[in-house]
C-alpha atoms as a PDB file:
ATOM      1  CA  UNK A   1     -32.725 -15.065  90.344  1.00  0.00           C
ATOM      2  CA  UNK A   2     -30.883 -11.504  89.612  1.00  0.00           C
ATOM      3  CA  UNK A   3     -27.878 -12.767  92.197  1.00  0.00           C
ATOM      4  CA  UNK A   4     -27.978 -16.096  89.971  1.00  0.00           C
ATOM      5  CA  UNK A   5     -27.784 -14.382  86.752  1.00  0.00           C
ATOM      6  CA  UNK A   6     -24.897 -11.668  87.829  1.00  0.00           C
ATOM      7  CA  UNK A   7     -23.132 -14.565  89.194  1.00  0.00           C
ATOM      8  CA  UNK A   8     -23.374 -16.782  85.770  1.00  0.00           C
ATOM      9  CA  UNK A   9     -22.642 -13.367  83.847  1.00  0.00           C
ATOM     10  CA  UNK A  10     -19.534 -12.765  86.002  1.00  0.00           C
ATOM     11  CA  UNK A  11     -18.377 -16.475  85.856  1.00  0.00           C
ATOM     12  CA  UNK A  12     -18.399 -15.817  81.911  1.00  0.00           C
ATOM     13  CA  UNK A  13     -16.715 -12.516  81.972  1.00  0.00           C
ATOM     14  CA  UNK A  14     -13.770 -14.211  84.031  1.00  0.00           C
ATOM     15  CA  UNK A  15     -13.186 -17.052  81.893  1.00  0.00           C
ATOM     16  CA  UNK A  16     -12.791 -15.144  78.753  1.00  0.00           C
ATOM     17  CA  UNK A  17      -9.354 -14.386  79.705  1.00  0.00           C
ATOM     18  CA  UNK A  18      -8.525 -17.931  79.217  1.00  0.00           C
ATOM     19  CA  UNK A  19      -9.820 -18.120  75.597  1.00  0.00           C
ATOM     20  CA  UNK A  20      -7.864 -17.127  72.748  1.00  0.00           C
ATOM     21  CA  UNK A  21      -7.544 -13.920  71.179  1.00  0.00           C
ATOM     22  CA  UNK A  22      -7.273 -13.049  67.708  1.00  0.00           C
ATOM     23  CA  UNK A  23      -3.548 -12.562  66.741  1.00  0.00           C
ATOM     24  CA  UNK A  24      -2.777 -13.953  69.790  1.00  0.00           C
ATOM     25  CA  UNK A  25       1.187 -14.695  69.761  1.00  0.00           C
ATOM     26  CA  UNK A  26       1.754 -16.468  72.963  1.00  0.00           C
ATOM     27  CA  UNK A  27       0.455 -19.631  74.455  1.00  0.00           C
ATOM     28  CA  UNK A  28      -2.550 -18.765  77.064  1.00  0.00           C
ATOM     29  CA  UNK A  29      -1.596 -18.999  80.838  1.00  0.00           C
ATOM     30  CA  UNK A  30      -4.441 -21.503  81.202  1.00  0.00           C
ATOM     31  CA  UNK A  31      -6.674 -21.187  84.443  1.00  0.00           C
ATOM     32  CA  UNK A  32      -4.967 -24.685  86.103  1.00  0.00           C
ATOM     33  CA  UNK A  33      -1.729 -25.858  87.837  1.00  0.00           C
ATOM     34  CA  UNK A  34      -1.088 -28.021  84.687  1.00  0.00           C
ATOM     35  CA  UNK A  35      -1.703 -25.478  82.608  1.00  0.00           C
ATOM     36  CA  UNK A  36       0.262 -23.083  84.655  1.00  0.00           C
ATOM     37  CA  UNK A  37       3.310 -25.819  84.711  1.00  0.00           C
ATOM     38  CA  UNK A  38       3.353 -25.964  80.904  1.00  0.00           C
ATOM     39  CA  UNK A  39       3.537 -22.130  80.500  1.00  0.00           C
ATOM     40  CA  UNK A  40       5.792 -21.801  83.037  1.00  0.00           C
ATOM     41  CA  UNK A  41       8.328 -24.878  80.432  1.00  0.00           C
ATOM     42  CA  UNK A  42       6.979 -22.976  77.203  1.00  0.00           C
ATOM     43  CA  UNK A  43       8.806 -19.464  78.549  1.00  0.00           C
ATOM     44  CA  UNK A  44      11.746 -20.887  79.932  1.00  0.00           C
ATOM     45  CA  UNK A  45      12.652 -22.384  76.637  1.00  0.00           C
ATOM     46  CA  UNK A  46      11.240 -19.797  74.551  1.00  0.00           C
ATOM     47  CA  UNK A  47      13.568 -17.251  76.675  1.00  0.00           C
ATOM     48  CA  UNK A  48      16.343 -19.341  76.260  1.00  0.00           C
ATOM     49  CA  UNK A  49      15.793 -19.958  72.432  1.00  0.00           C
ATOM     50  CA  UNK A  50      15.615 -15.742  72.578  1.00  0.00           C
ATOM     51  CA  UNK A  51      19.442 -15.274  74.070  1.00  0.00           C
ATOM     52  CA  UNK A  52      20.927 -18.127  71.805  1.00  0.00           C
ATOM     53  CA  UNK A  53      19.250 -16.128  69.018  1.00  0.00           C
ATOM     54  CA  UNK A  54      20.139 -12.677  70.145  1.00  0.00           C
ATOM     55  CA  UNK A  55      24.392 -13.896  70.477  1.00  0.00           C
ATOM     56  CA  UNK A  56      24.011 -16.699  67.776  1.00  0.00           C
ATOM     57  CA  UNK A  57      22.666 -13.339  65.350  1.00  0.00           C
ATOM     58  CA  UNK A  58      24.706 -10.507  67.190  1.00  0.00           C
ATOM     59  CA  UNK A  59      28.228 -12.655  66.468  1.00  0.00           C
ATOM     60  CA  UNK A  60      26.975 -13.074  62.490  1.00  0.00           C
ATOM     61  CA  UNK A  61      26.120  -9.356  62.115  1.00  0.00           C
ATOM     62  CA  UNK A  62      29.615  -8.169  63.985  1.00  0.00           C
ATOM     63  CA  UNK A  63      30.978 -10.792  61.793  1.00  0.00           C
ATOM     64  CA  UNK A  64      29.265  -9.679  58.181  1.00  0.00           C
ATOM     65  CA  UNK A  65      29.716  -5.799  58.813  1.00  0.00           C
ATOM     66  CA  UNK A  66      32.758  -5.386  61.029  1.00  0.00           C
ATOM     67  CA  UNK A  67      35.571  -7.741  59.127  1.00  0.00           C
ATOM     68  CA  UNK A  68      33.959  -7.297  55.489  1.00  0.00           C
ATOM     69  CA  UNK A  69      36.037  -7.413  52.473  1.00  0.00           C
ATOM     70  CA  UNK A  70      35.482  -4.258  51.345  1.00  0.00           C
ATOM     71  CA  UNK A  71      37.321  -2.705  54.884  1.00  0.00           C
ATOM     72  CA  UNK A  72      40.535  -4.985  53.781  1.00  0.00           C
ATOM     73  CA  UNK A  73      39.895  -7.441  56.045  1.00  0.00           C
ATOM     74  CA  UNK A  74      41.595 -10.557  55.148  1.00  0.00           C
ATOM     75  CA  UNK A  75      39.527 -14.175  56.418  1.00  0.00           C
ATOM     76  CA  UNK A  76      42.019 -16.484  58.398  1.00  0.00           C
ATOM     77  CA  UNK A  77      43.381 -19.193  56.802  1.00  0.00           C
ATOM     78  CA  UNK A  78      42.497 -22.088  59.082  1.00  0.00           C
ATOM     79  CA  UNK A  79      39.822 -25.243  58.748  1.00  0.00           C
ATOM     80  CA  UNK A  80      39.010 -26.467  62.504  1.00  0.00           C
ATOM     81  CA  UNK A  81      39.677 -25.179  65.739  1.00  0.00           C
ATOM     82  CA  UNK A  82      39.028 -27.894  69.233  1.00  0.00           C
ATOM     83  CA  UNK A  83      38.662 -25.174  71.178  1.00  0.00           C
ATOM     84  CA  UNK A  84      35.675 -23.584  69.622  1.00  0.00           C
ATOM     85  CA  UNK A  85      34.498 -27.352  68.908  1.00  0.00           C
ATOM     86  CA  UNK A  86      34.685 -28.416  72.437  1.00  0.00           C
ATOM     87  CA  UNK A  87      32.568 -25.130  73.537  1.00  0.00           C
ATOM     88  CA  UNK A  88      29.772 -25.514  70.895  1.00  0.00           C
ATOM     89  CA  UNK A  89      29.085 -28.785  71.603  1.00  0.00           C
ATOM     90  CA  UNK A  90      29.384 -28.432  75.829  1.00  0.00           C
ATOM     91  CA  UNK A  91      27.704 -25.665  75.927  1.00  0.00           C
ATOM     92  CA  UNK A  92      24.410 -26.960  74.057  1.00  0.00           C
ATOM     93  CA  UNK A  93      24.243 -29.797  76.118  1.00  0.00           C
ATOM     94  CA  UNK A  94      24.693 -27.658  79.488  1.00  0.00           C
ATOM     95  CA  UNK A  95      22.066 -25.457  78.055  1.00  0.00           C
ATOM     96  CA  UNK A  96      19.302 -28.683  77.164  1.00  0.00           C
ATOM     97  CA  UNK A  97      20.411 -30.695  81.002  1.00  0.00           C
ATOM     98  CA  UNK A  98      19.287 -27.387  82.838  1.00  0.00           C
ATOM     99  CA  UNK A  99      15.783 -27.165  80.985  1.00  0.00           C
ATOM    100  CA  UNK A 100      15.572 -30.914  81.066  1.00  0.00           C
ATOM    101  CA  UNK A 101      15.743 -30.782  84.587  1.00  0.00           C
ATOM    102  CA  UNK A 102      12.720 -28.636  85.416  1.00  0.00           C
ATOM    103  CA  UNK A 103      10.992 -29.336  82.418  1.00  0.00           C
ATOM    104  CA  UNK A 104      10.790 -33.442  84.089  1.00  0.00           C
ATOM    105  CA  UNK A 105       9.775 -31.572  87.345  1.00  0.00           C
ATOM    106  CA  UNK A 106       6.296 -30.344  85.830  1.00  0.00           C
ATOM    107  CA  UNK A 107       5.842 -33.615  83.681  1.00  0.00           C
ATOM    108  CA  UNK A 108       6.271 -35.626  86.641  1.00  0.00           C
ATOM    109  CA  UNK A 109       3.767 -33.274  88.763  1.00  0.00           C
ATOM    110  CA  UNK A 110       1.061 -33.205  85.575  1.00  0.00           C
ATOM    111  CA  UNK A 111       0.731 -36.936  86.030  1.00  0.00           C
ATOM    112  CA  UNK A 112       0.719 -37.383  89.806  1.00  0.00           C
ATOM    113  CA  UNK A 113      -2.886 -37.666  91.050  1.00  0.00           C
ATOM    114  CA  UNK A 114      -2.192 -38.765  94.551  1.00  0.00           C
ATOM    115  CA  UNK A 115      -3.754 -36.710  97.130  1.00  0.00           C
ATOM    116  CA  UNK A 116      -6.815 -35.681  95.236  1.00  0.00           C
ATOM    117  CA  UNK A 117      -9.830 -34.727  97.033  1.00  0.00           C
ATOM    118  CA  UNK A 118     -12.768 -36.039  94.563  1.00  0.00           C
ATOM    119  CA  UNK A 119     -12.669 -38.217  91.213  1.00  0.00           C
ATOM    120  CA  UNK A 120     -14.665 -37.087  88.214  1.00  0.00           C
ATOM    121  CA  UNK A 121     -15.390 -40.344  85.861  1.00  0.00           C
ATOM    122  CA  UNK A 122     -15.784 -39.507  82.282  1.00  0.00           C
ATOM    123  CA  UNK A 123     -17.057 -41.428  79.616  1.00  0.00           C
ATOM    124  CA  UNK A 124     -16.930 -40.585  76.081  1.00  0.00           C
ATOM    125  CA  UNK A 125     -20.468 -41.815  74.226  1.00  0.00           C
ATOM    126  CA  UNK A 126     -21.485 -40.790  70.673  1.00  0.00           C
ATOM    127  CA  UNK A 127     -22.143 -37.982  70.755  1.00  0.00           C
ATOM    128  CA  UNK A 128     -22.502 -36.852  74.013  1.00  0.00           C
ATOM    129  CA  UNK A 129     -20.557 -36.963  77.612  1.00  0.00           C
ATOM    130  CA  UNK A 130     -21.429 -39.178  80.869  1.00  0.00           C
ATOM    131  CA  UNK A 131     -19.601 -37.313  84.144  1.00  0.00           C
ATOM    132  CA  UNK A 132     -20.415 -39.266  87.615  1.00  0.00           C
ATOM    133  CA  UNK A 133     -19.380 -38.314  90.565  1.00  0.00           C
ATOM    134  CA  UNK A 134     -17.475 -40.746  92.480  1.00  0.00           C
ATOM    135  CA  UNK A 135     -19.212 -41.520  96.158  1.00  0.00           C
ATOM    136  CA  UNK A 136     -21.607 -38.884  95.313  1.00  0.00           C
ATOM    137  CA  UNK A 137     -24.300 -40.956  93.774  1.00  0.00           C
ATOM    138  CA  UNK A 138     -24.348 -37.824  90.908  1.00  0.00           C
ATOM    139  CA  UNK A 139     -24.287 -38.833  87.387  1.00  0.00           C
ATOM    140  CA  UNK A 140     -24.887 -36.156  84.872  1.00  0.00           C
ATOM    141  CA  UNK A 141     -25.316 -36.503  80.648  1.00  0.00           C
ATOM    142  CA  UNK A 142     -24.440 -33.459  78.716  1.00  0.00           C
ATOM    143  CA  UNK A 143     -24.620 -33.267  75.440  1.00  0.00           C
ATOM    144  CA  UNK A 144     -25.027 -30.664  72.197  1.00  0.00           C
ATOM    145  CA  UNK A 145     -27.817 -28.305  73.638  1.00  0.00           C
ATOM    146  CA  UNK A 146     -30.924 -28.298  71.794  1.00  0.00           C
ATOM    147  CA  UNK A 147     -30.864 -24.344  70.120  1.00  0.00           C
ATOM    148  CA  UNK A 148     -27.448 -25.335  68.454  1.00  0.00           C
ATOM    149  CA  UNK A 149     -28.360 -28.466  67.167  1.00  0.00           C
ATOM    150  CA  UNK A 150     -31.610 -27.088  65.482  1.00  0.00           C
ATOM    151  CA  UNK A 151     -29.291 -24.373  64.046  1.00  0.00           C
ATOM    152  CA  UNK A 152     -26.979 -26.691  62.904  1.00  0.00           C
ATOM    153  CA  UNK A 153     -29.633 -28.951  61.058  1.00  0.00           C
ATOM    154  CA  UNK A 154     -32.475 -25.911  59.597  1.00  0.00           C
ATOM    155  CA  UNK A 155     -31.156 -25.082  56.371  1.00  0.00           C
ATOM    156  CA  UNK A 156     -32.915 -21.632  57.113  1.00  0.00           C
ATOM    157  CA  UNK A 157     -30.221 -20.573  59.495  1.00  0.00           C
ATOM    158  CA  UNK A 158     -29.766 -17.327  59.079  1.00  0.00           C
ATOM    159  CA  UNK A 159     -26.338 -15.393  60.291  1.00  0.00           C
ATOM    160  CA  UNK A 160     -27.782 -13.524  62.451  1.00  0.00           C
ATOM    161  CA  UNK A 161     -29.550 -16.282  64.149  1.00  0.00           C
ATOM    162  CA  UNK A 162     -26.048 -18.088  64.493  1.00  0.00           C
ATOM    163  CA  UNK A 163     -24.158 -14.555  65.580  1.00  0.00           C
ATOM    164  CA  UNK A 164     -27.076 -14.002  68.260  1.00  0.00           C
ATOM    165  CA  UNK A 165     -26.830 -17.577  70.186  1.00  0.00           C
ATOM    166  CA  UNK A 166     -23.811 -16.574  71.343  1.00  0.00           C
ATOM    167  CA  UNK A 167     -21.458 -19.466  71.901  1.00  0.00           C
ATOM    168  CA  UNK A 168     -23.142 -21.574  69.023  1.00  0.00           C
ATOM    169  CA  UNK A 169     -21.861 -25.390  68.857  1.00  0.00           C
ATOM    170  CA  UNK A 170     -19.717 -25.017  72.199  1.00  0.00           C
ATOM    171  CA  UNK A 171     -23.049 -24.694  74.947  1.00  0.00           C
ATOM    172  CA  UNK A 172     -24.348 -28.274  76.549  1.00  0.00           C
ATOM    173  CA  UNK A 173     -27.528 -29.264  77.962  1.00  0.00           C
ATOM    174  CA  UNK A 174     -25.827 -30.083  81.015  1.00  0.00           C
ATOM    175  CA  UNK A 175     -22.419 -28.211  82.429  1.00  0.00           C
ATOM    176  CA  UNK A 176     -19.678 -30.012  84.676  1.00  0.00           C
ATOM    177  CA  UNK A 177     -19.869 -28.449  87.619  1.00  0.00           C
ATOM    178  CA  UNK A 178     -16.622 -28.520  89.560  1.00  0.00           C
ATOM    179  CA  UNK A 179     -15.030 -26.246  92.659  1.00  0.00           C
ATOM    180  CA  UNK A 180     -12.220 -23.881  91.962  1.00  0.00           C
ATOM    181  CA  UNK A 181      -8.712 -24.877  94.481  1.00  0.00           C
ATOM    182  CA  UNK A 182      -9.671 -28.487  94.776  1.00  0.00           C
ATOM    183  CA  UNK A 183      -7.709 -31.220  93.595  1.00  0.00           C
ATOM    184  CA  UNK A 184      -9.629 -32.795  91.082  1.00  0.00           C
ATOM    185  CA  UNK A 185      -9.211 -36.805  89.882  1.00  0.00           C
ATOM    186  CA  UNK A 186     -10.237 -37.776  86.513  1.00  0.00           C
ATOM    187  CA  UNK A 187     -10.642 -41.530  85.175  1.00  0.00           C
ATOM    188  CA  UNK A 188     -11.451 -41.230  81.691  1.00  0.00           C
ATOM    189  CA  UNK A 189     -12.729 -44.201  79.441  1.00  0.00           C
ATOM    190  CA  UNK A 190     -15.223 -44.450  76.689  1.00  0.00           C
ATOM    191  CA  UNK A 191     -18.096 -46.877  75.808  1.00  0.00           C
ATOM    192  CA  UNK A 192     -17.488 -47.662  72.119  1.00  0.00           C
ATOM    193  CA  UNK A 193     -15.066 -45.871  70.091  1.00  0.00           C
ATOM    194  CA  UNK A 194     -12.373 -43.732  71.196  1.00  0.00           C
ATOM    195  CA  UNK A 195     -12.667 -39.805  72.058  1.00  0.00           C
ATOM    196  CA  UNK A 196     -10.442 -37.536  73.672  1.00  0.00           C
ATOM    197  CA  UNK A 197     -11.541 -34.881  77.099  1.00  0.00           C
ATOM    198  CA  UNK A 198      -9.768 -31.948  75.733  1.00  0.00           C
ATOM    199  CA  UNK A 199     -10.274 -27.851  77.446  1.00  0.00           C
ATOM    200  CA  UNK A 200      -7.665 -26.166  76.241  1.00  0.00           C
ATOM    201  CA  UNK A 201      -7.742 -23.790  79.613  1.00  0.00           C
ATOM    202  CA  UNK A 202      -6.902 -26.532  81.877  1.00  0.00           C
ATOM    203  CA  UNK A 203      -3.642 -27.596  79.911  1.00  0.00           C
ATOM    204  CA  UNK A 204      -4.458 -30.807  79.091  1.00  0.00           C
ATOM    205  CA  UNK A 205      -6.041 -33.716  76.920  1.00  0.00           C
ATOM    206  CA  UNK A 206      -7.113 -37.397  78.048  1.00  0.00           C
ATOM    207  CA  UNK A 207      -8.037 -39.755  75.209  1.00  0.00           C
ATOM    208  CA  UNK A 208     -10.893 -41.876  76.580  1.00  0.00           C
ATOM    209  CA  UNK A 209     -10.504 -45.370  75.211  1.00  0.00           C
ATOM    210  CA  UNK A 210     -13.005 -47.924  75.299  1.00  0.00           C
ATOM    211  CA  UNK A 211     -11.625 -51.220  77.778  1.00  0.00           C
ATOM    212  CA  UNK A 212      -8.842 -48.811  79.259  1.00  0.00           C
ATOM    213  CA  UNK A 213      -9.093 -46.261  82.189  1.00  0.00           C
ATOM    214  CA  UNK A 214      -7.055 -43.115  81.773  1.00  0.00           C
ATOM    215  CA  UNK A 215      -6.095 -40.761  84.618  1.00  0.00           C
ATOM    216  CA  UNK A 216      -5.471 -36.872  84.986  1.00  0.00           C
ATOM    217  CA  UNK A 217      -6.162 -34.395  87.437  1.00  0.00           C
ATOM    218  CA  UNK A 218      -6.901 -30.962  87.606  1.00  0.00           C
ATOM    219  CA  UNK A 219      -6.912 -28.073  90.085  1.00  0.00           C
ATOM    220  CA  UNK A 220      -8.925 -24.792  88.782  1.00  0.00           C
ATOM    221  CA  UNK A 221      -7.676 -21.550  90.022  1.00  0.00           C
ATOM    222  CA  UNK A 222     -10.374 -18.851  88.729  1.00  0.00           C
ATOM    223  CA  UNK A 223     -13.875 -19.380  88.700  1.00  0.00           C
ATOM    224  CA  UNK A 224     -15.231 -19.254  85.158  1.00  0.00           C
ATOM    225  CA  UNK A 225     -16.578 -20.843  82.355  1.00  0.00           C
ATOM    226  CA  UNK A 226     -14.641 -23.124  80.037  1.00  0.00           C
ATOM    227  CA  UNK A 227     -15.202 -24.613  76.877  1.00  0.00           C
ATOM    228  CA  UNK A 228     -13.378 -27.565  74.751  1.00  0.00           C
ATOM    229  CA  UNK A 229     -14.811 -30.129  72.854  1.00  0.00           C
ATOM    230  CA  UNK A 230     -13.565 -33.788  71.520  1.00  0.00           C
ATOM    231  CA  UNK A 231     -10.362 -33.718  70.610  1.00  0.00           C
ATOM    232  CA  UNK A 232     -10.473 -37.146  68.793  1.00  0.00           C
ATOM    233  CA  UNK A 233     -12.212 -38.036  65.781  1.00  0.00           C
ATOM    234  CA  UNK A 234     -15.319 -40.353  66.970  1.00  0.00           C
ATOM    235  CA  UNK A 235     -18.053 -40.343  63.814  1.00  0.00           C
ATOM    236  CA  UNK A 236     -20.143 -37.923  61.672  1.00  0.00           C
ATOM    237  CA  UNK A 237     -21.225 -36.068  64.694  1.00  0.00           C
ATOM    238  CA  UNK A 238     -17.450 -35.432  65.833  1.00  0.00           C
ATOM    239  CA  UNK A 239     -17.745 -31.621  65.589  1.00  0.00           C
ATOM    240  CA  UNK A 240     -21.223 -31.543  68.026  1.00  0.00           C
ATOM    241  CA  UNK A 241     -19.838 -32.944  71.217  1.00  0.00           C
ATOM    242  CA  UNK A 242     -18.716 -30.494  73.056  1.00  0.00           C
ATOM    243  CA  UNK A 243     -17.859 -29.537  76.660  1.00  0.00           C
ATOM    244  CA  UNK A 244     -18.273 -26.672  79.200  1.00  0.00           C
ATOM    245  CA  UNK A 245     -16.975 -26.870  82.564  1.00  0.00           C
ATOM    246  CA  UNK A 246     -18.459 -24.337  85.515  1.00  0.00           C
ATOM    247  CA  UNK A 247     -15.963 -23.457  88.150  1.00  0.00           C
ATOM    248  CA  UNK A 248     -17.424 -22.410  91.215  1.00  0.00           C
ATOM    249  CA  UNK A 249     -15.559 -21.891  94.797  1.00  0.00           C
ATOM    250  CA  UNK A 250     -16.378 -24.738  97.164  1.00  0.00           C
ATOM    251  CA  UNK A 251     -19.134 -23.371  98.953  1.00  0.00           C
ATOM    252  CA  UNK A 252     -21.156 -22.974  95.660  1.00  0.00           C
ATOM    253  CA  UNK A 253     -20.315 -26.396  94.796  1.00  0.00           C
ATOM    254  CA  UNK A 254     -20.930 -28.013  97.707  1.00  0.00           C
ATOM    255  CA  UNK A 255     -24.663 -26.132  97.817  1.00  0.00           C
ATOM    256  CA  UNK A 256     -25.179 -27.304  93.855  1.00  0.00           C
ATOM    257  CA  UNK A 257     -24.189 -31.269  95.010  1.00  0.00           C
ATOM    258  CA  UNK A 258     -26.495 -31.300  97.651  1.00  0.00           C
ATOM    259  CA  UNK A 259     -29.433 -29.656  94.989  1.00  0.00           C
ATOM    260  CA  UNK A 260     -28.301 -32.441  92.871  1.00  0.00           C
ATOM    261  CA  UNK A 261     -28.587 -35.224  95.359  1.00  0.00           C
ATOM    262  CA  UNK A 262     -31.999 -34.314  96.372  1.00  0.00           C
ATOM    263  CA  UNK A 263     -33.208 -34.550  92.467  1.00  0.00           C
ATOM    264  CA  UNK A 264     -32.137 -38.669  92.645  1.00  0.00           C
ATOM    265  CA  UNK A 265     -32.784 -39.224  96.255  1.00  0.00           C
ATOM    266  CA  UNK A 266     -35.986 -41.313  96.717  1.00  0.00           C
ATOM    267  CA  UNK A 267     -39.386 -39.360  97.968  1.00  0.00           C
ATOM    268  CA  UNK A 268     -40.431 -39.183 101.670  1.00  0.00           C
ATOM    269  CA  UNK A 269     -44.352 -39.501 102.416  1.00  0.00           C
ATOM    270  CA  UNK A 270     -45.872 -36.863 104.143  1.00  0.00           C
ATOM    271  CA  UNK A 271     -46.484 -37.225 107.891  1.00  0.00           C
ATOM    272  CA  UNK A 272     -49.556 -39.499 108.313  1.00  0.00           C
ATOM    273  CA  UNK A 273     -49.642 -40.972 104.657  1.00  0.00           C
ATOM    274  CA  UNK A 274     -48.837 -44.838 104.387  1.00  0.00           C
ATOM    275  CA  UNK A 275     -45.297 -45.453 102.758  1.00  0.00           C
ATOM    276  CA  UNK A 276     -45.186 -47.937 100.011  1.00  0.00           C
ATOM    277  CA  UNK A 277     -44.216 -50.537 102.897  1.00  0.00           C
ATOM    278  CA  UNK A 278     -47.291 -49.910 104.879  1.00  0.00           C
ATOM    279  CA  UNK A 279     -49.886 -49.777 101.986  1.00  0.00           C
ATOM    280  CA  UNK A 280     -52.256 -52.498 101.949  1.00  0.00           C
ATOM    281  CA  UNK A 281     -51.468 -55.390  99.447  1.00  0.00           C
ATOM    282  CA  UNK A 282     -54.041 -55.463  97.064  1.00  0.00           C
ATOM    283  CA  UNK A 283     -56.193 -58.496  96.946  1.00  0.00           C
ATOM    284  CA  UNK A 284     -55.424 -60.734  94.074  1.00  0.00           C
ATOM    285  CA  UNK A 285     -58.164 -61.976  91.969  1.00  0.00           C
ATOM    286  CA  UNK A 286     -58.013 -65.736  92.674  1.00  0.00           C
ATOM    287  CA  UNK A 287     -58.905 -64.612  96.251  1.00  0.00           C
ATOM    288  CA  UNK A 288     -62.221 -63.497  95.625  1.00  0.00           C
ATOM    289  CA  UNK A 289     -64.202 -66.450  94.798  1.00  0.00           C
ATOM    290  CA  UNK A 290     -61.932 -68.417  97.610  1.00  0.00           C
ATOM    291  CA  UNK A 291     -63.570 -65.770  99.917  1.00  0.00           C
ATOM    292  CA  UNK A 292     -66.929 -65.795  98.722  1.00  0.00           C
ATOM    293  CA  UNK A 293     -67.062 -69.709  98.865  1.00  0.00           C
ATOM    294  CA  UNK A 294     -66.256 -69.355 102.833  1.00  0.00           C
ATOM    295  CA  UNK A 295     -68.628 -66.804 103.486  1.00  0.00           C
ATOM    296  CA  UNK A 296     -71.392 -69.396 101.664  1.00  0.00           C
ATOM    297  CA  UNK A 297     -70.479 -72.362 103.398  1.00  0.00           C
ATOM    298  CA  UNK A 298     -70.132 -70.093 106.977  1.00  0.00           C
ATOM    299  CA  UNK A 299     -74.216 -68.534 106.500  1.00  0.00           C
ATOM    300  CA  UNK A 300     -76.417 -71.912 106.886  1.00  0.00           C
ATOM    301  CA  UNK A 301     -74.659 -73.134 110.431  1.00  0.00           C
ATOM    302  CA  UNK A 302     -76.136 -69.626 111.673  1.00  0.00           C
ATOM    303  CA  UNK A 303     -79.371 -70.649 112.209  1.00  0.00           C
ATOM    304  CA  UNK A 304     -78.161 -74.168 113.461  1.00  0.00           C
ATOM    305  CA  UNK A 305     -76.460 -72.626 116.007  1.00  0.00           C
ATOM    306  CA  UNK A 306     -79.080 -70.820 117.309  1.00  0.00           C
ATOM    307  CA  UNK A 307     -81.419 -73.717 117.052  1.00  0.00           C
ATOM    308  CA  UNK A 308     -78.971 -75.872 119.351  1.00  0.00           C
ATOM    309  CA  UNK A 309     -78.890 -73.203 121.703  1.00  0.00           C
END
C-alpha cells in the first residue's frame, strides 16, 4: 500500500507541470505528441510575429528619431514607389507559404489515427462519462466523485472544507486509466445531447455528438495525472462532469487491465463443488403428486407378486 500511495503521489507531482500557472504567459507544452505539435506551430509563428515586430518597429523608431524635423530633415516628395510595393507584398506571402507548410504537416499528423495500438470509446452521458475498452471487455463509468458533489450541494460548505479536498469539482469516481508511449484511438459519441472530451494537457478537444462517431488519438509522454472536464455546454449539471486521466507506463497498465478483467469475468467453483451446469434441477411442483400417484398405484401389486410366486 505505501509503494501504491508514493506511486499515486508521484504520478500527481509529475503532472502538475502540465497545468497552468498563475501569470502564466505562454501556452503549456502539453504532455502529448498533439500537444507537442501545436506548441511546436504556436512558437514558430509567435517567433516569426517577434522579428516582423522587432524590423517593422526598429525601421519606425530610426525613422521618427533619426530624419525628424527638428534635425532639418526635409520628407521626400514622392506618393508610391513599385519597388517597395512589390517587396511588401512578396515578402508576406513568402513569410505565411513557409509556416503554412509545416503548420499542414502537424494538422495532418493530429488527425491521422492509423497505426494505433488500442481504441478508447467515449461516450458523453448527463452528467457523467462511459470509457470501454475496445476488445478488452472493460467498460468503466466515471462520474463527479461523491465528496465534491456533497460539497457542492450542503449549503454549510465551509472554505476550508472546499480548500482541504484538494482538487474539488475536477476528482471522478472512476479515472481513465491509459499507458504512457502508446498510440491511443479514440471514437467519441454521446447518448443524448452533445458534449465535448476536452484535457487541455493532451492538446486537444473531441465534441461527442449523439448519432455521429468522432475520432482522435493520443500518445502520452509523462506519466501523470490529468484533469479536463466538458468542454460543451450539456444541461444544469454542465460544470460537474469532469475528467481525470491516469497515465501509467505499459507494464502498470497492462497489470491494472488484467485486475480489471478479473472484476467482470464470471466465477469459477471450487474444486469438487457442482457448477451451475451440474447442479441438480430442482423438482417442479406439478411433479410431486405425478410421483406420489405412481408410488400408490406401484404398492398393492407387491403382495400379488409374492402371492403368484
Amino acid at each position: 500500500m505505501g509503494g501504491a500511495a508514493a506511486l499515486l503521489a508521484s504520478t500527481q507531482v509529475m503532472a502538475q507541470s502540465a497545468d497552468p500557472k498563475p501569470w502564466q504567459l505562454n501556452m503549456g507544452r502539453g504532455v502529448t505528441t498533439s500537444a507537442q505539435h501545436a506548441y511546436d506551430a504556436h512558437m514558430l509563428a509567435l517567433w516569426v510575429c517577434v522579428v516582423i515586430g522587432v524590423l517593422v518597429f526598429g525601421a519606425m523608431a530610426v525613422a521618427m528619431f533619426r530624419f525628424r524635423k527638428s534635425r532639418g530633415v526635409t520628407a521626400a516628395q514622392f506618393s508610391h514607389n513599385t519597388t517597395a510595393e512589390i517587396i511588401w507584398t512578396v515578402v508576406p506571402i513568402v513569410i505565411l507559404v513557409l509556416m503554412a507548410v509545416p503548420a499542414t504537416q502537424k494538422l495532418i499528423a493530429m488527425y491521422d489515427t492509423r497505426d494505433s495500438e488500442m481504441t478508447v470509446k467515449v461516450t458523453g452521458v448527463q452528467w457523467m462519462w462511459k470509457y470501454e475498452y475496445l476488445g478488452e471487455n472493460v467498460v468503466l463509468t466515471s462520474r463527479l466523485d461523491r465528496e465534491s458533489d456533497r460539497l457542492r450541494q450542503s449549503r454549510d460548505t465551509t472554505r476550508a472544507e472546499l480548500d482541504a479536498h484538494g482538487h474539488y469539482l475536477l476528482d471522478v469516481d472512476n479515472q481513465l486509466v491509459l499507458p504512457t508511449n502508446t498510440k491511443i484511438r479514440f471514437v467519441v459519441t454521446a447518448d443524448d445531447v452533445i458534449h465535448s472530451w476536452w484535457v487541455p494537457a493532451f492538446g486537444w478537444k473531441q465534441d461527442a455528438i449523439p448519432g455521429l462517431v468522432n475520432e482522435a488519438w493520443t500518445e502520452i509522454l509523462e506519466p501523470g495525472v490529468y484533469r479536463g472536464q466538458c468542454a460543451e455546454l450539456c444541461g444544469k449539471d454542465h460544470g460537474f462532469m469532469p475528467i481525470v486521466v491516469r497515465a501509467v507506463p505499459p507494464a502498470e497498465f497492462q497489470t491494472w487491465l488484467a485486475a480489471e478483467k478479473a472484476k467482470s469475468a464470471p466465477a469459477i467453483p471450487a474444486p469438487g463443488e457442482p457448477g451451475p451446469a451440474d447442479a441438480a434441477p430442482a423438482p417442479s411442483p406439478d411433479a410431486a403428486p405425478a410421483e406420489a400417484a405412481a408410488s400408490a398405484t406401484q404398492t398393492p401389486s407387491a403382495p400379488a407378486a409374492s402371492a403368484a410366486g
